[in-house]
C-alpha atoms as a PDB file:
ATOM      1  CA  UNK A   1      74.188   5.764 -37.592  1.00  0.00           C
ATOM      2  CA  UNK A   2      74.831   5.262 -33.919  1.00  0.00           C
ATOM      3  CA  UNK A   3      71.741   5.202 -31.740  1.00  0.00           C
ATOM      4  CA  UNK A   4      70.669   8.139 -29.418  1.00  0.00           C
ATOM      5  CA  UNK A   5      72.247   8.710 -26.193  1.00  0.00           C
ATOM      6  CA  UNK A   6      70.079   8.315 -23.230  1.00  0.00           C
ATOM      7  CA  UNK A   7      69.958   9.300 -19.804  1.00  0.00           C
ATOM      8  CA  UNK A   8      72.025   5.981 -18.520  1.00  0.00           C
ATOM      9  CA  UNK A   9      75.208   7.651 -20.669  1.00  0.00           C
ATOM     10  CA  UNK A  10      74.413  11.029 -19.540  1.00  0.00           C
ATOM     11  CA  UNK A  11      74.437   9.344 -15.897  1.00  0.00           C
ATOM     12  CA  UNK A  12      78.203   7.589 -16.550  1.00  0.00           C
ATOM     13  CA  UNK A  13      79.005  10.471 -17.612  1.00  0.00           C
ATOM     14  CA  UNK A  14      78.172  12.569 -14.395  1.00  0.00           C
ATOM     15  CA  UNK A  15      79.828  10.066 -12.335  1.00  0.00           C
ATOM     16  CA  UNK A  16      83.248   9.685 -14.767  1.00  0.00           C
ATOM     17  CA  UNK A  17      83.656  13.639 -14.320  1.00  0.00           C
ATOM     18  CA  UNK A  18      82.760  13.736 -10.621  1.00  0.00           C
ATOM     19  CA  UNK A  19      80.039  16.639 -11.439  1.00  0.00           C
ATOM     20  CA  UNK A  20      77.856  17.298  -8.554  1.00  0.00           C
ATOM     21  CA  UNK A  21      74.367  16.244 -10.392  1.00  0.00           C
ATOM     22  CA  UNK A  22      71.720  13.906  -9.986  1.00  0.00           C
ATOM     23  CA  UNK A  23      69.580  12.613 -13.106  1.00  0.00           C
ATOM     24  CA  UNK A  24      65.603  12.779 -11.614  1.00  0.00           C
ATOM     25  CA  UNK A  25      63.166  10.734 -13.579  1.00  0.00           C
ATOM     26  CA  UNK A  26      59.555  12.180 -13.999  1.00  0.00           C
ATOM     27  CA  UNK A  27      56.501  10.770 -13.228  1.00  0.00           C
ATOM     28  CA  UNK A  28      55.093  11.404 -16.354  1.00  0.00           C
ATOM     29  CA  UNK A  29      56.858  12.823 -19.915  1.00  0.00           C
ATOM     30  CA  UNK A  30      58.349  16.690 -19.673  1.00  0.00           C
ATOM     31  CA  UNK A  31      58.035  17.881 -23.040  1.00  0.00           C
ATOM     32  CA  UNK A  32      57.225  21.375 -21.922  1.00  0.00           C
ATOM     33  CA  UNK A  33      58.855  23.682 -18.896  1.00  0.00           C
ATOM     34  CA  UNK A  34      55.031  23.667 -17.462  1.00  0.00           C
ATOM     35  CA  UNK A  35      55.030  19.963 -17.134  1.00  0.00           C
ATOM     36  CA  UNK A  36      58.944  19.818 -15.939  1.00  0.00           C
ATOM     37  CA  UNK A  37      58.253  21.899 -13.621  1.00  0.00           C
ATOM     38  CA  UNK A  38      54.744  20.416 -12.234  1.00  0.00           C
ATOM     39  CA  UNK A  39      56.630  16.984 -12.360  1.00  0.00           C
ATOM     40  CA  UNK A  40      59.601  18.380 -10.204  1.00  0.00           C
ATOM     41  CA  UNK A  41      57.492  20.721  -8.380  1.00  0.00           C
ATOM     42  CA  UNK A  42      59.332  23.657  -9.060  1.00  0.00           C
ATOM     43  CA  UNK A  43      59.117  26.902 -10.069  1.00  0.00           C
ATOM     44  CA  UNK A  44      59.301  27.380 -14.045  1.00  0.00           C
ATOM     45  CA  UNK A  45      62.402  29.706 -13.935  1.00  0.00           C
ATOM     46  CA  UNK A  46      64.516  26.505 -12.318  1.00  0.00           C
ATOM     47  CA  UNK A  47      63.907  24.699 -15.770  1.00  0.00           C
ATOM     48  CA  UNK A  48      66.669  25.076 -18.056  1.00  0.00           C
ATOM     49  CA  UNK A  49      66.392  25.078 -21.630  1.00  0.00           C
ATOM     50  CA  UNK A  50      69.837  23.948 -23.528  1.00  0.00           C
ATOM     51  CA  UNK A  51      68.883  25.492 -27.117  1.00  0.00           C
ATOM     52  CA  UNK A  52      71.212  24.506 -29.936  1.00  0.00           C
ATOM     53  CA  UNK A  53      71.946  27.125 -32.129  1.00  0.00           C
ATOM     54  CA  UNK A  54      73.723  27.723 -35.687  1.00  0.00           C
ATOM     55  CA  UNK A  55      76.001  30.513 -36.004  1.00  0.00           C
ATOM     56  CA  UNK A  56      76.844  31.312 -39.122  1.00  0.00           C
ATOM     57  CA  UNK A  57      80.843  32.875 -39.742  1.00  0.00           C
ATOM     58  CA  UNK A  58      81.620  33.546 -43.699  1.00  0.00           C
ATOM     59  CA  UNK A  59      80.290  29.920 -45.563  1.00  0.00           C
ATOM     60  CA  UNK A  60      80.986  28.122 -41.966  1.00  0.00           C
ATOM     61  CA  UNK A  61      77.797  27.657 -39.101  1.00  0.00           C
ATOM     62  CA  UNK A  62      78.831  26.982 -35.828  1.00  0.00           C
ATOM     63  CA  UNK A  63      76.724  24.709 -33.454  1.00  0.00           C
ATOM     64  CA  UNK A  64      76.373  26.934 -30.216  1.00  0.00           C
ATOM     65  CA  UNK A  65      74.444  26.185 -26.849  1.00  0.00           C
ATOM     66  CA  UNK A  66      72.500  28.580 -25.464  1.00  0.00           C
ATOM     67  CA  UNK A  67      71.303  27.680 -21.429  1.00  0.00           C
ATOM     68  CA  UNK A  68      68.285  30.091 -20.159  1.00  0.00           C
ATOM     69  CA  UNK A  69      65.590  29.787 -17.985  1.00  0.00           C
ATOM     70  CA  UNK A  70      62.264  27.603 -19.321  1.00  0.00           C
ATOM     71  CA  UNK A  71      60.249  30.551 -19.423  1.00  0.00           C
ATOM     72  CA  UNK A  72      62.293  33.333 -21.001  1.00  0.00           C
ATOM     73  CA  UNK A  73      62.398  33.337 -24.808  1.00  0.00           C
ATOM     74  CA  UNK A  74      65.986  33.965 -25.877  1.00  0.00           C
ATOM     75  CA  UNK A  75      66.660  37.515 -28.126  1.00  0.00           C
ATOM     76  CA  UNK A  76      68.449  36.444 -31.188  1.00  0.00           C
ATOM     77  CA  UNK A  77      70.067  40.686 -31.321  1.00  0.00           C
ATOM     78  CA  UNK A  78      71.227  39.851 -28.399  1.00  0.00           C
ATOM     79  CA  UNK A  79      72.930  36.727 -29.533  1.00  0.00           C
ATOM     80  CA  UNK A  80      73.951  38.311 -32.871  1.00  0.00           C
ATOM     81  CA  UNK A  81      75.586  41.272 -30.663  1.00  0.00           C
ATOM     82  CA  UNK A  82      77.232  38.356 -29.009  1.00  0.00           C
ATOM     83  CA  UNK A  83      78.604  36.757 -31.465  1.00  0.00           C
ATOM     84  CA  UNK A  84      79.286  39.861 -33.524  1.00  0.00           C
ATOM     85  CA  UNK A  85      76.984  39.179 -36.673  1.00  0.00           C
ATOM     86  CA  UNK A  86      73.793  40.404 -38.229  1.00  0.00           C
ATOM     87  CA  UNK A  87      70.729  38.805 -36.707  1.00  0.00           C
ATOM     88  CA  UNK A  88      69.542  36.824 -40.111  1.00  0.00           C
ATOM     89  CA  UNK A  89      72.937  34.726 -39.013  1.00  0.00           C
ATOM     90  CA  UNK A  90      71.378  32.848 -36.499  1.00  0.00           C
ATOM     91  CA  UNK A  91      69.287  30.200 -36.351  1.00  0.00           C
ATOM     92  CA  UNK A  92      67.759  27.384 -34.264  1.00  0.00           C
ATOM     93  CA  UNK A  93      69.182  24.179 -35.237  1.00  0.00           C
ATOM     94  CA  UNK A  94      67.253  21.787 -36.936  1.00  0.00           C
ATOM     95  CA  UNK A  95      66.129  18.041 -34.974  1.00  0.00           C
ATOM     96  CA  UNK A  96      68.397  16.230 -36.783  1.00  0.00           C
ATOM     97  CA  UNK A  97      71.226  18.453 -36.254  1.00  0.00           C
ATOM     98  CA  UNK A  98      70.751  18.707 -32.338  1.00  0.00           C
ATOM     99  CA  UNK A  99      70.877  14.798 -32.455  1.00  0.00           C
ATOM    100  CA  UNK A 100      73.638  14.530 -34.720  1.00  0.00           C
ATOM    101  CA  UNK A 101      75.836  17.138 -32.933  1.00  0.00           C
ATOM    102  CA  UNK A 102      74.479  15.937 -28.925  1.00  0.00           C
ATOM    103  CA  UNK A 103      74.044  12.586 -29.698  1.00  0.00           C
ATOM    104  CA  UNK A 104      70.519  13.312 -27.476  1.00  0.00           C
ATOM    105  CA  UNK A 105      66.699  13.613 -29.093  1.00  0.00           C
ATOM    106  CA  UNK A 106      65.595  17.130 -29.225  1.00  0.00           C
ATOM    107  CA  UNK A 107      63.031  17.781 -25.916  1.00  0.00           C
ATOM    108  CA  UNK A 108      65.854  16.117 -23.601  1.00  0.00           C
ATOM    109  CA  UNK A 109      69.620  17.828 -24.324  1.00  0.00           C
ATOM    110  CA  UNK A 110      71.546  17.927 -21.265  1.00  0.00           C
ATOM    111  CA  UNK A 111      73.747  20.975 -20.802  1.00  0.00           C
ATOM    112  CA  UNK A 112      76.913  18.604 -21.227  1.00  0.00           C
ATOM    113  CA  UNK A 113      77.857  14.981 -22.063  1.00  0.00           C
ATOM    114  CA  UNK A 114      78.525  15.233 -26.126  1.00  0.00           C
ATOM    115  CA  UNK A 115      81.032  13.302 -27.754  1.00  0.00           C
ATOM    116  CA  UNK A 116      82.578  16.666 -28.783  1.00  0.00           C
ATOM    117  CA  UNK A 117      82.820  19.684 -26.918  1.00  0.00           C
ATOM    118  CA  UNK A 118      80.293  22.493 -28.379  1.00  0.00           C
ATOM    119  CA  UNK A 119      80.824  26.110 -27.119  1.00  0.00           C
ATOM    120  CA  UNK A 120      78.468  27.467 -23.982  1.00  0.00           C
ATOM    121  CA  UNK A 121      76.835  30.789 -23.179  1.00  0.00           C
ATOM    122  CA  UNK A 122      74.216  30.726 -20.268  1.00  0.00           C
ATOM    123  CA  UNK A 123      71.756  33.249 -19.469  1.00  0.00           C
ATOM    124  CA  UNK A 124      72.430  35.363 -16.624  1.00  0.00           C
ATOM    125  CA  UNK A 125      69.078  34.833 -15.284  1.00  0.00           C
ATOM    126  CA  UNK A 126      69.805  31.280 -14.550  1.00  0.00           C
ATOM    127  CA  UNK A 127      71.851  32.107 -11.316  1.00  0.00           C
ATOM    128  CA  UNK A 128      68.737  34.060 -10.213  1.00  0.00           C
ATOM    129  CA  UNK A 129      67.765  30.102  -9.244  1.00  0.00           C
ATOM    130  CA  UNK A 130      70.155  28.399  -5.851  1.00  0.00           C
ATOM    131  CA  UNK A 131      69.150  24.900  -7.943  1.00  0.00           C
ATOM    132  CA  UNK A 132      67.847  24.314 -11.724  1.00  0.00           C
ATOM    133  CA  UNK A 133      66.599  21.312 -13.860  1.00  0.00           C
ATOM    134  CA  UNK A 134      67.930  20.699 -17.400  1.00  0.00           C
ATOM    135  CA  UNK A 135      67.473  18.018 -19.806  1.00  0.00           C
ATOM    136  CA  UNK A 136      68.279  15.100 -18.304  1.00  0.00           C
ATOM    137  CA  UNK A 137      68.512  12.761 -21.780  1.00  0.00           C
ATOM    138  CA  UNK A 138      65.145  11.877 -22.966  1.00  0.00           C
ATOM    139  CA  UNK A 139      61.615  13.705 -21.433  1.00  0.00           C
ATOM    140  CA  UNK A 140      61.258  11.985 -19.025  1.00  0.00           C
ATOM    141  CA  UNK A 141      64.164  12.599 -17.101  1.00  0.00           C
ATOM    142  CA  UNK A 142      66.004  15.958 -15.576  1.00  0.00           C
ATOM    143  CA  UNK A 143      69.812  16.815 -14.379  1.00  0.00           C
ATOM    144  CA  UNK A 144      69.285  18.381 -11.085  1.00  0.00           C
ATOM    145  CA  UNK A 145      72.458  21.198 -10.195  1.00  0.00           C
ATOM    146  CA  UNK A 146      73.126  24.709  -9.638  1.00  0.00           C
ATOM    147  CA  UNK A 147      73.794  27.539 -12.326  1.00  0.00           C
ATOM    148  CA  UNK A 148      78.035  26.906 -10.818  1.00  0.00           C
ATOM    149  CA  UNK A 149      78.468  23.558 -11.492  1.00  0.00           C
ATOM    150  CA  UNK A 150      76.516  24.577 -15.474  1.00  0.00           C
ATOM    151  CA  UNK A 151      79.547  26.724 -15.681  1.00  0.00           C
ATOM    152  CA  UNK A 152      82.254  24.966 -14.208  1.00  0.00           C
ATOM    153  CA  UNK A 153      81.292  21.903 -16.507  1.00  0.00           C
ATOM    154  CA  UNK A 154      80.673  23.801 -19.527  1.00  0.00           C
ATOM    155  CA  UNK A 155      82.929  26.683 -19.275  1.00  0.00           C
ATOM    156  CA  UNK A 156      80.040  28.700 -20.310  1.00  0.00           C
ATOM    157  CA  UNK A 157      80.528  32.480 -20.690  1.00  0.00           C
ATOM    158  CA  UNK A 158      77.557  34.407 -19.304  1.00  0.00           C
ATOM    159  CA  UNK A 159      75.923  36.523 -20.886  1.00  0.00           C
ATOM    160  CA  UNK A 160      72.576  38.618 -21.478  1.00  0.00           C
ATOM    161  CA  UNK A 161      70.498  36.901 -24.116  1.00  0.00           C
ATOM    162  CA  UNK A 162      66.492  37.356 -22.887  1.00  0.00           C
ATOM    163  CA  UNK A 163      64.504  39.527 -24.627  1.00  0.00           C
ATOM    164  CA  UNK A 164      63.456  42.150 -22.562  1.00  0.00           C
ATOM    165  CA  UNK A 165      59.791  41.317 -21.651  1.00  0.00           C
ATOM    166  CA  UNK A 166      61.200  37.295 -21.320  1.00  0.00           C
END
């Protein structure tokens, strides 16, 4: 089993693909969007959760990332709407299958920088923020950007996946 990646790799991996990002370490650990945010002294709504889920087609679940903002709890209607399935379809991925399919530890995915590509929806709530935070490789460190550059990298399609009172 190859090790975890960690926020050097997600840092090479910034600069080989010329994305306009900076990795900012925390003072202390981040392991919820309160702390993030106290640590980057921001508001809560510029942390961005990257939320692996499984999508389940016939016999065949697909890994799917899901970007939103650290405070709004993502509607899994919504998603199944999305995605055209019933609800019971969709689940959050396990630990072990976030590190197995990222390469990262659960608590510190990055939006981007996996050996192979995974497909992107964000949250159209995100670009409600001019800059965001998002896992930066570990919880101790954050990707600084904008909502535009989350797309461009990703190619994540937008879409409406809070739950109404999120």
């Amino acid at each position: 089993m190859t090790p975890p990646k960690t926020p050097v790799d997600l840092d090479a991996y910034v600069r080989i693909n010329d994305i306009a990002a900076e990795l900012v370490f925390a003072p202390s650990e981040t392991p919820s969007v309160a702390l993030a945010a106290r640590a980057m002294d921001c508001a809560e709504d510029q942390i961005v959760k990257s939320v692996l889920f499984l999508v389940k087609h016939g016999e065949q679940a697909e890994a799917v990332m899901i970007m939103t903002n650290g405070t709004a709890q993502i509607d899994f209607r919504k998603l199944a709407g999305v995605f055209g399935i019933g609800r019971k379809r969709i689940r959050l991925a396990p630990t072990e299958v976030v590190l197995a399919r990222t390469g990262f530890p659960a608590g510190g995915v990055p939006p981007f920088g996996f050996d192979s590509p995974i497909a992107t929806f964000i949250d159209q709530g995100v670009f409600e923020q001019r800059i965001v935070y998002a896992g930066g490789g570990d919880d101790k460190t954050l990707l600084r950007t904008t909502p535009a550059e989350l797309v461009r990298v990703t190619g994540a399609r937008i879409i409406d996946a809070r739950e109404e009172n999120g």
